[in-house]
Protein backbone atom coordinates (compact mmCIF):
# COMPACT_ATOMS: atom_id res chain seq x y z
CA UNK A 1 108.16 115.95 102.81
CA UNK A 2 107.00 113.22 100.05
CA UNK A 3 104.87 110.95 101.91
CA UNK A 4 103.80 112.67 104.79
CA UNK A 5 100.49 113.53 104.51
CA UNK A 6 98.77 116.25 107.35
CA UNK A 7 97.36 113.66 109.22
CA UNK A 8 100.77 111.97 109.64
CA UNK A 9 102.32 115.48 110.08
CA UNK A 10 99.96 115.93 112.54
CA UNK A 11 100.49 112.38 114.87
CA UNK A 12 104.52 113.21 114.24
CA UNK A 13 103.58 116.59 116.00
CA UNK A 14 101.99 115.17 118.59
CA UNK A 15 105.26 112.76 119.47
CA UNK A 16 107.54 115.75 119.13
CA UNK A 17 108.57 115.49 115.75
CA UNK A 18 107.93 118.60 114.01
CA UNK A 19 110.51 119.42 111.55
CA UNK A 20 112.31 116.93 108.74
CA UNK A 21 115.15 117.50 110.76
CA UNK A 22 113.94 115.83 113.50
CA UNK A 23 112.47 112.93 111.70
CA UNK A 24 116.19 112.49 110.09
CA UNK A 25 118.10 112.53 113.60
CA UNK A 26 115.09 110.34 114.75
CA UNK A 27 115.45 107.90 112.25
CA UNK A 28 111.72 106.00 110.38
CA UNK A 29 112.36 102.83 113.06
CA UNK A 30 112.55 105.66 116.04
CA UNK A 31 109.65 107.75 114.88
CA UNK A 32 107.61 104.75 114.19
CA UNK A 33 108.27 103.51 117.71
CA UNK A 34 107.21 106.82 119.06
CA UNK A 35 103.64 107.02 117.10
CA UNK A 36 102.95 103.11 118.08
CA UNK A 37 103.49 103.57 121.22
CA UNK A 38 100.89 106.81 121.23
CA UNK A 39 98.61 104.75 119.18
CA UNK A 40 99.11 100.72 119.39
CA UNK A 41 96.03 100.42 117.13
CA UNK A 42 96.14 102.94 115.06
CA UNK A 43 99.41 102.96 113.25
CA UNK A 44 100.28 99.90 111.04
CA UNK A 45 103.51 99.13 109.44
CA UNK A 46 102.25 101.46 106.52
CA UNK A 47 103.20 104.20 108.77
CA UNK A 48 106.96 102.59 108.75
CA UNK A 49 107.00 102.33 104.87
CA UNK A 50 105.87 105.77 105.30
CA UNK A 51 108.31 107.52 107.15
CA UNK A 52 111.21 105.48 105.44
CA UNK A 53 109.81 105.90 102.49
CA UNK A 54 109.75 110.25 103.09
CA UNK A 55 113.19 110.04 104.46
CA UNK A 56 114.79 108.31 101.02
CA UNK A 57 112.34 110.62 99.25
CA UNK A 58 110.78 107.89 97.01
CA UNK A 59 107.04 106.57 96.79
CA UNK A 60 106.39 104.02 99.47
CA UNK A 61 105.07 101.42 96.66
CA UNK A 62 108.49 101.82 95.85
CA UNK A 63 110.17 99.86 99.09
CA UNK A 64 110.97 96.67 97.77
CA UNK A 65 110.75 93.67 99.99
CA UNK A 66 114.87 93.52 101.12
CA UNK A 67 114.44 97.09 102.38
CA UNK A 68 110.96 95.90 104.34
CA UNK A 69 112.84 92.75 105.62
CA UNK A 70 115.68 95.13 106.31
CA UNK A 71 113.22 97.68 108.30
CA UNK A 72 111.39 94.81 110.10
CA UNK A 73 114.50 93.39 111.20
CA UNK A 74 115.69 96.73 112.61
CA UNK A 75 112.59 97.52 114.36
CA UNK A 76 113.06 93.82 116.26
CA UNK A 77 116.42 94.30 116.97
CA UNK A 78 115.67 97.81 118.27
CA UNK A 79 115.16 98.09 122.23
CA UNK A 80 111.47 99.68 122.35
């Protein structure tokens, strides 16, 4: 997929998401959960814009700030 790069094809792996499949039934918010939770650190909000960002099939400079607002909003709302 556009914007998943091996190392975050990798980390996805690792949290049981190995197909774009998955990812879509998983949803960017629920896979981005998933990989902070493996790695609190690690994974920045980049990793959201990612993920979203492969799932609408667009570049993830391309996110404009509504749809980050939108995402951040989401990932609040969303029980952990």
């Amino acid at each position: 997929m556009r914007g998943i790069g091996p190392k975050s094809a990798i980390w996805l792996g690792e949290v049981g998401i190995a197909t774009e499949a998955e990812l879509r039934t998983i949803g960017a918010i629920g896979a981005y959960r998933r990989l902070k939770h493996r790695d609190p650190r690690g994974v920045t909000l980049n990793m959201l814009w990612g993920l979203h960002s492969a799932l609408e099939d667009i570049p993830w400079t391309a996110i404009d700030r509504e749809t980050k607002d939108r995402l951040l909003a989401e990932l609040a709302e969303t029980p952990s």
